[in-house]
C-alpha atoms as a PDB file:
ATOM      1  CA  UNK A   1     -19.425   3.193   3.165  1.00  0.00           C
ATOM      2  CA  UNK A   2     -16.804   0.812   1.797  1.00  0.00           C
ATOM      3  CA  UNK A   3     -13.336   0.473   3.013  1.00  0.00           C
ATOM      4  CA  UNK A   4      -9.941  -0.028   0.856  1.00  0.00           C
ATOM      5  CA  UNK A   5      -5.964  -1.010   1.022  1.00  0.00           C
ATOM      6  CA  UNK A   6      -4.318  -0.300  -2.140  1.00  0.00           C
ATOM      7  CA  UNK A   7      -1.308  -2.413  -1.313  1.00  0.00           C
ATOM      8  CA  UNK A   8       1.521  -0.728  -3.488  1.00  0.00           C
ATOM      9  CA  UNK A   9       5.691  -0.693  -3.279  1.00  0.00           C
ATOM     10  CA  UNK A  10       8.430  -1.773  -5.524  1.00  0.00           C
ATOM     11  CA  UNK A  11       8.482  -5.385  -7.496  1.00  0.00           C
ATOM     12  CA  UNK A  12       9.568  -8.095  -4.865  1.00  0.00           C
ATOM     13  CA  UNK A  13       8.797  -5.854  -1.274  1.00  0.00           C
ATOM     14  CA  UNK A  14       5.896  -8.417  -0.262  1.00  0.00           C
ATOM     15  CA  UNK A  15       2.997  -6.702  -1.236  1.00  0.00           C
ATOM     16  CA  UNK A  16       1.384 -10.333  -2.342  1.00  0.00           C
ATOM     17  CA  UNK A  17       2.846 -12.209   0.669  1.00  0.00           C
ATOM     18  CA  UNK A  18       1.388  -9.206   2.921  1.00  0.00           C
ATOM     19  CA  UNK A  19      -1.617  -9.742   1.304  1.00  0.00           C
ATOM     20  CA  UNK A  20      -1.899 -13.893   2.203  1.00  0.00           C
ATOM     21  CA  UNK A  21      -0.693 -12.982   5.204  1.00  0.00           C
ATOM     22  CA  UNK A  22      -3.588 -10.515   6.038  1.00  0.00           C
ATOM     23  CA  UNK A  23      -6.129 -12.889   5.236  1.00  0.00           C
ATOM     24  CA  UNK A  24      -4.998 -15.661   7.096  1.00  0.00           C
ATOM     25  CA  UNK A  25      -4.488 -13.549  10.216  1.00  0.00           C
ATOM     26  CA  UNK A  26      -8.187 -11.713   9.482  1.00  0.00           C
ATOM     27  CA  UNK A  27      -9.737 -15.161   9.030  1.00  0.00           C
ATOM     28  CA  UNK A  28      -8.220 -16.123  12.565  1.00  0.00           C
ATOM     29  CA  UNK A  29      -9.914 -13.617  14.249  1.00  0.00           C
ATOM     30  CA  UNK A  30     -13.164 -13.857  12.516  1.00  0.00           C
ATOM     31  CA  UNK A  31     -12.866 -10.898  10.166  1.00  0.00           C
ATOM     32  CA  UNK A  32     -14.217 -10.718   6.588  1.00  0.00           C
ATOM     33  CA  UNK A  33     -11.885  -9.092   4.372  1.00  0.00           C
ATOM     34  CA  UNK A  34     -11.903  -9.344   0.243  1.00  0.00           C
ATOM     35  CA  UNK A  35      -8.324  -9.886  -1.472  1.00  0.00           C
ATOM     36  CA  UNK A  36      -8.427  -8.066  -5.010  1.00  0.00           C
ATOM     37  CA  UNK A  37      -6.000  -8.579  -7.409  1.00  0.00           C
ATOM     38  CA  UNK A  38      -4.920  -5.893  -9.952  1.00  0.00           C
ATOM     39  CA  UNK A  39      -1.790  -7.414 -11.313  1.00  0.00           C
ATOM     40  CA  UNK A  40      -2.505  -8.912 -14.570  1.00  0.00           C
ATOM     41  CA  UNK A  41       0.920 -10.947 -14.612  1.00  0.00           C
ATOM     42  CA  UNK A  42       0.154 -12.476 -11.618  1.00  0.00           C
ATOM     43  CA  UNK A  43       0.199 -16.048 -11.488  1.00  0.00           C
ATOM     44  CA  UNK A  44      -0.663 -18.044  -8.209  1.00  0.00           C
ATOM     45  CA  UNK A  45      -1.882 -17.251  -4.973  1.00  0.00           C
ATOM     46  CA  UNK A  46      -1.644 -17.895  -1.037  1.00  0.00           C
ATOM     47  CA  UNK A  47      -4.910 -16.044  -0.974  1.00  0.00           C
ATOM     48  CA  UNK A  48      -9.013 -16.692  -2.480  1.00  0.00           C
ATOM     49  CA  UNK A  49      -9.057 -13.738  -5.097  1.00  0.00           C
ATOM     50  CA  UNK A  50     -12.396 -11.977  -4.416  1.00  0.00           C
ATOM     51  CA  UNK A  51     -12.042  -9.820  -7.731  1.00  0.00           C
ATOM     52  CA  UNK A  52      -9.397 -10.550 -10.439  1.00  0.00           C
ATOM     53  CA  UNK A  53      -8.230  -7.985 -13.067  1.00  0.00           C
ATOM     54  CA  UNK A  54      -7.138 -11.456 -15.398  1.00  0.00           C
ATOM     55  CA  UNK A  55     -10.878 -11.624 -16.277  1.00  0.00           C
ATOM     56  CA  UNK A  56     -10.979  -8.595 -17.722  1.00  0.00           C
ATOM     57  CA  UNK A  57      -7.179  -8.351 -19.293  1.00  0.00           C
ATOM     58  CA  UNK A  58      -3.502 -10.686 -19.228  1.00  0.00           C
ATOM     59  CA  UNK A  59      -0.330  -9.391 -19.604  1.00  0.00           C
ATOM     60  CA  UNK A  60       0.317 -12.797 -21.277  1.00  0.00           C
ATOM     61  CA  UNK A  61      -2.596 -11.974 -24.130  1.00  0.00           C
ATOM     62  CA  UNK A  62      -1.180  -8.494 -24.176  1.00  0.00           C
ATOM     63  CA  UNK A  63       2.598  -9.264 -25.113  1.00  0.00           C
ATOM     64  CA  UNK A  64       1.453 -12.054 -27.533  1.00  0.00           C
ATOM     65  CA  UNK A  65      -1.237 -10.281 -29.499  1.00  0.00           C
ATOM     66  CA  UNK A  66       0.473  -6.569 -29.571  1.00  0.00           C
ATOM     67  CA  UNK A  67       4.416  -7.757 -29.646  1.00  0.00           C
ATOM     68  CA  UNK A  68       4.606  -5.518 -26.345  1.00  0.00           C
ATOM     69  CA  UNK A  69       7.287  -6.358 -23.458  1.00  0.00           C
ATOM     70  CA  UNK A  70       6.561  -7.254 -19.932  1.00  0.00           C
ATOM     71  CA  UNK A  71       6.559  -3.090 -18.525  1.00  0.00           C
ATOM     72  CA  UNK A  72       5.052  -1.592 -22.058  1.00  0.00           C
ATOM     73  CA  UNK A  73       2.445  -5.071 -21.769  1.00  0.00           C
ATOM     74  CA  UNK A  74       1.539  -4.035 -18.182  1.00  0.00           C
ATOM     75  CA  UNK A  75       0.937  -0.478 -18.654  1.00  0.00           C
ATOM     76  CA  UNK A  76      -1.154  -1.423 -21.263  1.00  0.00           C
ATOM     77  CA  UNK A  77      -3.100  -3.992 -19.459  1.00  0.00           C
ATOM     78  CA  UNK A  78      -3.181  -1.095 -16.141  1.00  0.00           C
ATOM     79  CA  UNK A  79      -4.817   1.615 -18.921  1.00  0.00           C
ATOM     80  CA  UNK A  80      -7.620  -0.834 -20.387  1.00  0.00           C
ATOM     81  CA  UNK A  81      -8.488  -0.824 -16.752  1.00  0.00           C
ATOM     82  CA  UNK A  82      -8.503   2.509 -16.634  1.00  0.00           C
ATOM     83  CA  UNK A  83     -11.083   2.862 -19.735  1.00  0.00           C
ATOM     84  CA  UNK A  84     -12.964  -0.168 -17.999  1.00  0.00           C
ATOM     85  CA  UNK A  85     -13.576   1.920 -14.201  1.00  0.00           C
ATOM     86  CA  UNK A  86     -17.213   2.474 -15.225  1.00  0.00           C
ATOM     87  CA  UNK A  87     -17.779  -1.047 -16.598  1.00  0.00           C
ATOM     88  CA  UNK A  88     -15.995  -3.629 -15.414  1.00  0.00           C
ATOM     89  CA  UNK A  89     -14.910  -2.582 -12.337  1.00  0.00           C
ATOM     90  CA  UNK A  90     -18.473  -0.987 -11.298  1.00  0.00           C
ATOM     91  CA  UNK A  91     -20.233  -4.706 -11.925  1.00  0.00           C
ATOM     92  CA  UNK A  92     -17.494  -6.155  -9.688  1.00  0.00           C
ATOM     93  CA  UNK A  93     -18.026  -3.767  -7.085  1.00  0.00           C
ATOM     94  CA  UNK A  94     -21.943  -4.300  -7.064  1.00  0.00           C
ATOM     95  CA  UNK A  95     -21.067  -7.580  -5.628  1.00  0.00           C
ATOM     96  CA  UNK A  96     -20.123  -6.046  -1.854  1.00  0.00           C
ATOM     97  CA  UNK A  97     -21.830  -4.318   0.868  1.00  0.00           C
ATOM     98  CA  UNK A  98     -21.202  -0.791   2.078  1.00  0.00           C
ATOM     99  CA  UNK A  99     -19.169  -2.107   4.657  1.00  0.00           C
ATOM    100  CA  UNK A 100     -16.727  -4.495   3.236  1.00  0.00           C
ATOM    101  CA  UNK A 101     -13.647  -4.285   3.322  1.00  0.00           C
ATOM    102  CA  UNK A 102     -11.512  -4.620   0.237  1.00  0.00           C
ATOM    103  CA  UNK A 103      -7.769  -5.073  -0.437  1.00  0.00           C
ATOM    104  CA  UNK A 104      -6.202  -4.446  -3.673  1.00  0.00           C
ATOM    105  CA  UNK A 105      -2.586  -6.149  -4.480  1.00  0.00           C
ATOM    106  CA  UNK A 106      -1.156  -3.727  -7.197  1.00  0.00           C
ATOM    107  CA  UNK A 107       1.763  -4.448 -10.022  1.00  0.00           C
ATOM    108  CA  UNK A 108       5.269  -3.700  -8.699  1.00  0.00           C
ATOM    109  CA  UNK A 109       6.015  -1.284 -11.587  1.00  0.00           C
ATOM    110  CA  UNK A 110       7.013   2.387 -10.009  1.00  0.00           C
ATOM    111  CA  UNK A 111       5.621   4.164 -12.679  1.00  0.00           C
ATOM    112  CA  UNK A 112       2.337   3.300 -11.998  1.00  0.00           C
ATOM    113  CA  UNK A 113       2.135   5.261  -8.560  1.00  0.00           C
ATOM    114  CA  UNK A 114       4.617   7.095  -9.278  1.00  0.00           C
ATOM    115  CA  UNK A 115       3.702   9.395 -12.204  1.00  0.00           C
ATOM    116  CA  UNK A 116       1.449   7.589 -14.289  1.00  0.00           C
ATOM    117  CA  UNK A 117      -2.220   8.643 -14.087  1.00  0.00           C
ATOM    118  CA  UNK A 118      -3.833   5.038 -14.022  1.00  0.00           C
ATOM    119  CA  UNK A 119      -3.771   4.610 -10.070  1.00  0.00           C
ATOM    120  CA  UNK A 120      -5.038   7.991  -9.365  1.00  0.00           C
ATOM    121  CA  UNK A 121      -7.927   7.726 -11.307  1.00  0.00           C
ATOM    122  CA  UNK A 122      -8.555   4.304 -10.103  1.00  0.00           C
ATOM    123  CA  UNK A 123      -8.423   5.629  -6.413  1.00  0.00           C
ATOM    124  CA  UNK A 124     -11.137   8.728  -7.143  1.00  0.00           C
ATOM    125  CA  UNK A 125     -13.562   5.679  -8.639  1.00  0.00           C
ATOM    126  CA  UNK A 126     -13.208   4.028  -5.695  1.00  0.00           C
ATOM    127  CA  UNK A 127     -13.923   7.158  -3.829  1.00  0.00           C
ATOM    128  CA  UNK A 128     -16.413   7.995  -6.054  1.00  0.00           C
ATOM    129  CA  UNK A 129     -18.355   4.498  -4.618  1.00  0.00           C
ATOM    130  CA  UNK A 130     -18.154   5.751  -1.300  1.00  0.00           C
ATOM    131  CA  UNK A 131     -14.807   4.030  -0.228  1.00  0.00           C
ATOM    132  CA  UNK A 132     -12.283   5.092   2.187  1.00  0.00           C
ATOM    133  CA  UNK A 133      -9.035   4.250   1.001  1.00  0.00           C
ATOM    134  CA  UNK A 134      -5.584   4.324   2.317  1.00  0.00           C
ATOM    135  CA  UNK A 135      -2.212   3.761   0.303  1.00  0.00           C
ATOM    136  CA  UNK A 136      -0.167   0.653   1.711  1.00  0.00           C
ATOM    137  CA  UNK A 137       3.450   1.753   0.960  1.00  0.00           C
ATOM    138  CA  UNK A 138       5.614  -1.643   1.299  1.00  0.00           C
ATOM    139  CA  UNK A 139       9.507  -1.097   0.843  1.00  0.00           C
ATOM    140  CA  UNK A 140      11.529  -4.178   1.735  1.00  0.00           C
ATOM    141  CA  UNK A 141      13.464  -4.062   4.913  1.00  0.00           C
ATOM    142  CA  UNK A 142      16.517  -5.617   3.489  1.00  0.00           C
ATOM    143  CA  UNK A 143      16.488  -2.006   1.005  1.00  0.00           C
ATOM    144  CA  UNK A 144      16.994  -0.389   4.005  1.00  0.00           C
ATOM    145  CA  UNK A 145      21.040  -0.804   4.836  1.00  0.00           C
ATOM    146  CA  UNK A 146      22.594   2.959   4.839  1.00  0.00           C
ATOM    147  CA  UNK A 147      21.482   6.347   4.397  1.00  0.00           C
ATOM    148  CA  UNK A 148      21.268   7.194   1.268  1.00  0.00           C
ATOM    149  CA  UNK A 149      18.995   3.743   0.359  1.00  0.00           C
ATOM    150  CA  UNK A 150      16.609   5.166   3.289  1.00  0.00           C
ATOM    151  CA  UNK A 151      16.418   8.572   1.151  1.00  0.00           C
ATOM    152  CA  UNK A 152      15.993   6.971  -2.002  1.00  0.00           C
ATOM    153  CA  UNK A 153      13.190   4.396  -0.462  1.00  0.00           C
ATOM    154  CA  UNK A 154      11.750   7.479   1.430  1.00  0.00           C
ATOM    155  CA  UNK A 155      11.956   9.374  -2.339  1.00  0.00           C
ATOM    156  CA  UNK A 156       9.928   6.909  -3.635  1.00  0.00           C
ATOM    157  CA  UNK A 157       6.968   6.624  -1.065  1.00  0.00           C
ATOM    158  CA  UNK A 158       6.807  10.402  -1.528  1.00  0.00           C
ATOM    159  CA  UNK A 159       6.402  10.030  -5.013  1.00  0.00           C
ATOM    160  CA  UNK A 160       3.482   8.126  -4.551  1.00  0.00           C
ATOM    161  CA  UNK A 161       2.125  10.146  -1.429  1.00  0.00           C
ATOM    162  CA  UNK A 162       2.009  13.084  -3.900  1.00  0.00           C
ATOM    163  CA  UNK A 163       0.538  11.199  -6.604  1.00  0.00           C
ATOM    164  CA  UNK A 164      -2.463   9.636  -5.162  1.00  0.00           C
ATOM    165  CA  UNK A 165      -3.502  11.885  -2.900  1.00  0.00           C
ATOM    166  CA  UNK A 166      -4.211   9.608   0.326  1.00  0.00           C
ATOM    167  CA  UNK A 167      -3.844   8.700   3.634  1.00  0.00           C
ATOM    168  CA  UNK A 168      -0.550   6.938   3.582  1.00  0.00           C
ATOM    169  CA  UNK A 169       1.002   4.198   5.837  1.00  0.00           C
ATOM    170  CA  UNK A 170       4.481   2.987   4.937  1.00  0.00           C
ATOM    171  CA  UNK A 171       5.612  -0.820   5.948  1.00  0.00           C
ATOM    172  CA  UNK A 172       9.737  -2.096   6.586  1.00  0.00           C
ATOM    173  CA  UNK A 173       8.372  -5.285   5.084  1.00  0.00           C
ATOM    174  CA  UNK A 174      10.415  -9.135   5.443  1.00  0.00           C
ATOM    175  CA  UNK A 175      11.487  -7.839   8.766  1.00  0.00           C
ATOM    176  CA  UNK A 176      11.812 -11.546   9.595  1.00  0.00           C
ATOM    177  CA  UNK A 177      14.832 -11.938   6.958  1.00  0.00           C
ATOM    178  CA  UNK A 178      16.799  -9.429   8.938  1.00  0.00           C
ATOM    179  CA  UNK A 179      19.740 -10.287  10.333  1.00  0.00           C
ATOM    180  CA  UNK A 180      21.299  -7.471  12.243  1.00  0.00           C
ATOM    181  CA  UNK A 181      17.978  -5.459  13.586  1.00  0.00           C
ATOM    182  CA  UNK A 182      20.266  -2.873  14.865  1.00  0.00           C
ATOM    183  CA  UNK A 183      20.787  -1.484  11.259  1.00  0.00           C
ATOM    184  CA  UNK A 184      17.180  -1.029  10.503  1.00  0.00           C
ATOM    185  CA  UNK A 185      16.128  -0.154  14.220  1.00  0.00           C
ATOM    186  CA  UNK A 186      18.613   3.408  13.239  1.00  0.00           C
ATOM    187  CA  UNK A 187      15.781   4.165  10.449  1.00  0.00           C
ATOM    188  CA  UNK A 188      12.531   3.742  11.553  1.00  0.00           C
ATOM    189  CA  UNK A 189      12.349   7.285  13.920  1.00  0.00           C
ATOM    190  CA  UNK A 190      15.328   9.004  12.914  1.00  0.00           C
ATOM    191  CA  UNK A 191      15.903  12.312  14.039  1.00  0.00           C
ATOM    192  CA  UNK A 192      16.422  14.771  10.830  1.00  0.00           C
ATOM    193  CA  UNK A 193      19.922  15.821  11.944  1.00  0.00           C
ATOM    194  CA  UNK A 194      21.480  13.010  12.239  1.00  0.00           C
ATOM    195  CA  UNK A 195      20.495  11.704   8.922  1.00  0.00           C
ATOM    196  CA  UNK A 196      21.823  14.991   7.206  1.00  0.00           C
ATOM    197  CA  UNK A 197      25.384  14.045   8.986  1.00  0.00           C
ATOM    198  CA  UNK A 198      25.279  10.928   7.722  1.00  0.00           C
ATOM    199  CA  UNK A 199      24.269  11.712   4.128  1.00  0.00           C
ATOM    200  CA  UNK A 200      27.134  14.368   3.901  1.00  0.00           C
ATOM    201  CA  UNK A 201      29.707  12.179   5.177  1.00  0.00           C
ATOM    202  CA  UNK A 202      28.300   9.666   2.671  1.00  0.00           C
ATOM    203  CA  UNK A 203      27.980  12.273  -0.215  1.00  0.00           C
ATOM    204  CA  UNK A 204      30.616  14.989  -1.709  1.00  0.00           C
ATOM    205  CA  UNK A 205      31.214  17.929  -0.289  1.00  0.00           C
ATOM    206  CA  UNK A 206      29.602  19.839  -3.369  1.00  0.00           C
ATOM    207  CA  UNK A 207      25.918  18.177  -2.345  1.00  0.00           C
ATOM    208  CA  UNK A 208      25.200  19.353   0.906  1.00  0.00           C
ATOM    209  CA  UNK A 209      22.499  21.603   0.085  1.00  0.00           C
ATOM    210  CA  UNK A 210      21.445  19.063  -1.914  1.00  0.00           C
ATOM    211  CA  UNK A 211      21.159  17.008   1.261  1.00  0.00           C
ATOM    212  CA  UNK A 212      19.697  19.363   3.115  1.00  0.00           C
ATOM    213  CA  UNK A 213      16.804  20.003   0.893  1.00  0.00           C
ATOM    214  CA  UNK A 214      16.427  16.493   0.576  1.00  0.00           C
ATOM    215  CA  UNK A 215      16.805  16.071   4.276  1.00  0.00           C
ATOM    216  CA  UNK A 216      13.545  18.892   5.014  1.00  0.00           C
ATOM    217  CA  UNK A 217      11.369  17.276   2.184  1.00  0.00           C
ATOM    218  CA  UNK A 218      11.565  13.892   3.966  1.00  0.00           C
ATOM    219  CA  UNK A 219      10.910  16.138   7.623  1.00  0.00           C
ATOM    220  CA  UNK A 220       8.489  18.250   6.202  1.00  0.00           C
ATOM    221  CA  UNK A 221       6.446  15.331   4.668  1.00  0.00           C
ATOM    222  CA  UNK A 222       6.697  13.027   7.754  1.00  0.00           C
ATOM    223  CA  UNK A 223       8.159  10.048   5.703  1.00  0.00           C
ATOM    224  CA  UNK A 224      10.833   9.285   8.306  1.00  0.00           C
ATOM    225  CA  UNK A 225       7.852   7.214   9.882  1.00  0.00           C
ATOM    226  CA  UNK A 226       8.318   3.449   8.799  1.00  0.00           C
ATOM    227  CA  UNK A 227       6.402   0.715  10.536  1.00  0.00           C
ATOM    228  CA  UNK A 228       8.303  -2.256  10.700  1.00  0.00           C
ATOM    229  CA  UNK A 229       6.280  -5.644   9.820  1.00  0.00           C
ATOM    230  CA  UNK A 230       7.016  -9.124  11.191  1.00  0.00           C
ATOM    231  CA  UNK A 231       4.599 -11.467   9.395  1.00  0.00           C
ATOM    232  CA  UNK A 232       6.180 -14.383  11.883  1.00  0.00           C
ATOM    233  CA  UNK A 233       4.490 -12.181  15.104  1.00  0.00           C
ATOM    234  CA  UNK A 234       0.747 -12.187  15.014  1.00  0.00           C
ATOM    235  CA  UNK A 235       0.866  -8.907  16.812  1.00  0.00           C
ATOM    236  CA  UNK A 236       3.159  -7.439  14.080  1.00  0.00           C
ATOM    237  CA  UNK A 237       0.136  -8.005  12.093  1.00  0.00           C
ATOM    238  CA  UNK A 238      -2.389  -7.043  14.256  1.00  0.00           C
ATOM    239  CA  UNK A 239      -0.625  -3.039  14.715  1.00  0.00           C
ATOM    240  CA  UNK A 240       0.054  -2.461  11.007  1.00  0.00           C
ATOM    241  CA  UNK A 241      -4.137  -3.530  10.868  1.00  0.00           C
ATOM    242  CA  UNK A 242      -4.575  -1.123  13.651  1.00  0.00           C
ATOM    243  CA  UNK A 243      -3.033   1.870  12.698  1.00  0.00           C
ATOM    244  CA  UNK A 244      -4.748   1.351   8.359  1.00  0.00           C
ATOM    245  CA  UNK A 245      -8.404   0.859   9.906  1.00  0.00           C
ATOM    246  CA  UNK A 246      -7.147   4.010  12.005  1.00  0.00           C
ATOM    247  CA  UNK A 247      -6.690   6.328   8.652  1.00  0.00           C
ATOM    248  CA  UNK A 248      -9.447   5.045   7.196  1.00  0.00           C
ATOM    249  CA  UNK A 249     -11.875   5.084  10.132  1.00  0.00           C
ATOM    250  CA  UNK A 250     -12.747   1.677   9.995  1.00  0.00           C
ATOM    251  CA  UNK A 251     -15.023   0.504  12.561  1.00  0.00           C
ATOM    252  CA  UNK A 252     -16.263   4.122  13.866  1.00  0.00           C
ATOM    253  CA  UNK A 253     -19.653   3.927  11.915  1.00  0.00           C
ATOM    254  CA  UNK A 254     -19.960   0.436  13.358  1.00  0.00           C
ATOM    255  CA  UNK A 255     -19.956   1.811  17.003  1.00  0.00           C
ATOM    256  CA  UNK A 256     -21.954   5.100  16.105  1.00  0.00           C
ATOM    257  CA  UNK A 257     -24.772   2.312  15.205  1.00  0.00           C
ATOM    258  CA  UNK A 258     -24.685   0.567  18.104  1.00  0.00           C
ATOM    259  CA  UNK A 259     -25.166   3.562  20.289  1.00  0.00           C
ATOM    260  CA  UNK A 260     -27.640   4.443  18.001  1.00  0.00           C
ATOM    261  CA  UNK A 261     -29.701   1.516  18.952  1.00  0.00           C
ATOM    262  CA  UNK A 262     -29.054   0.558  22.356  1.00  0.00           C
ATOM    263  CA  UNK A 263     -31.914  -0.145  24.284  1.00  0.00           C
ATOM    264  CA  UNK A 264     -33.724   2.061  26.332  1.00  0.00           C
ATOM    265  CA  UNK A 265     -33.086   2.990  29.949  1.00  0.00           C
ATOM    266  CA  UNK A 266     -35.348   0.290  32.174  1.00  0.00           C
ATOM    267  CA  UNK A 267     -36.649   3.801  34.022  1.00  0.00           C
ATOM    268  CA  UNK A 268     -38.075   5.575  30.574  1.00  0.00           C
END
């Protein structure tokens, strides 16, 4: 069984910087990890791209050939790789073991986890492969300043949380670019209550049950839970790690084998 990140979140959150930062902390602590990327606009890296959805199609090719802008060139580029799952994508998968451990950096465009069917069907090939996957939700910390920001951010994660279908982990990212901690510190366990008093005193009088029904949705769905990520703090790191390889049970089969084949009793 293969393991997978599909590291998604708005354009400029830090989903490639959370990426480089991964690696270098994995490669610290002796841990083999495979950095995919699936961004064909992308153009340099902090990290060695293990697979690289450029080879098959670029946004640059795509806008110059077809007369296509950057969002209609990307969707584009994100539904050739879609018609490709069985092809393309199959051969580059043959490369790894059961038990790697991949990490796909996504394109920052919303739609694509949001309501477009490309990710989705991406996500059931890789389950299809025998890979347990779990939805990396980055929103940048910075986003995060009142209320109704939190709501929309938490709007947004839900959107994809309903879309594709998996476990789901959501990440405060550039928590080191914070200046007043206090601010953010209000959002990352708030208690539903309070944030419906808040959004009313925010909002007219005329959308409180608007508020309210926005208020349960985020309760209901647990997506009040942020994790907030310090990629100066090694430990930082080392929990968000933690509580992924949790959802996607990284690590138990590992242990199962080794009881499997301990040695026998000296006695027997």
């Amino acid at each position: 069984m293969g393991y997978a990140q599909l590291v998604i979140g708005p354009a400029g959150s830090g989903k490639s910087t959370y990426c480089s930062s991964l690696h270098q902390h994995c490669e610290a602590i002796g841990r083999s990890i495979h950095i995919v990327n699936l961004d064909p606009a992308a153009e340099n890296f902090d990290y060695p791209v293990a697979m690289d959805i450029r080879e098959l199609i670029s946004l640059d090719d795509v806008m110059e050939e077809l007369g296509l802008g950057p969002n209609g060139g990307l969707i584009y580029c994100m539904e050739h790789l879609e018609e490709n799952l069985d092809d393309w994508l199959t051969e580059e998968l043959d490369n790894y073991l059961d038990d790697d451990y991949l990490v796909f950096d996504c394109p920052g465009q919303i739609e694509l986890f949001s309501h477009v069917p490309v990710l989705r069907n991406f996500v059931e090939h890789l389950k299809r492969k025998n890979f347990n996957v779990c939805a990396v939700y980055l929103l940048d910390s910075q986003f995060i300043t009142d209320v109704t920001k939190f709501i929309s951010g938490c709007m947004a994660s839900l959107s994809a949380m309903v879309q594709l279908e998996l476990p789901h982990i959501n990440i405060l990212s550039k928590m080191d670019l914070v200046t007043n901690k206090r601010d953010i510190d209000n959002y990352l366990d708030p208690e539903p209550h309070i944030l419906l008093s808040e959004l009313n005193e925010k909002m007219a009088p005329r959308f409180k049950k608007l508020n309210k029904s926005l208020i349960e949705l985020v309760d209901e769905y647990s997506m009040v839970s942020f994790i907030p990520l310090d990629l100066r703090k090694e430990s930082s790191i080392q929990y968000v790690l933690a509580q992924i390889d949790n959802c996607i049970q990284y690590g138990e089969d590992a242990e199962v084998k080794v009881r499997d084949f301990d040695p026998e009793d000296e006695d027997d």
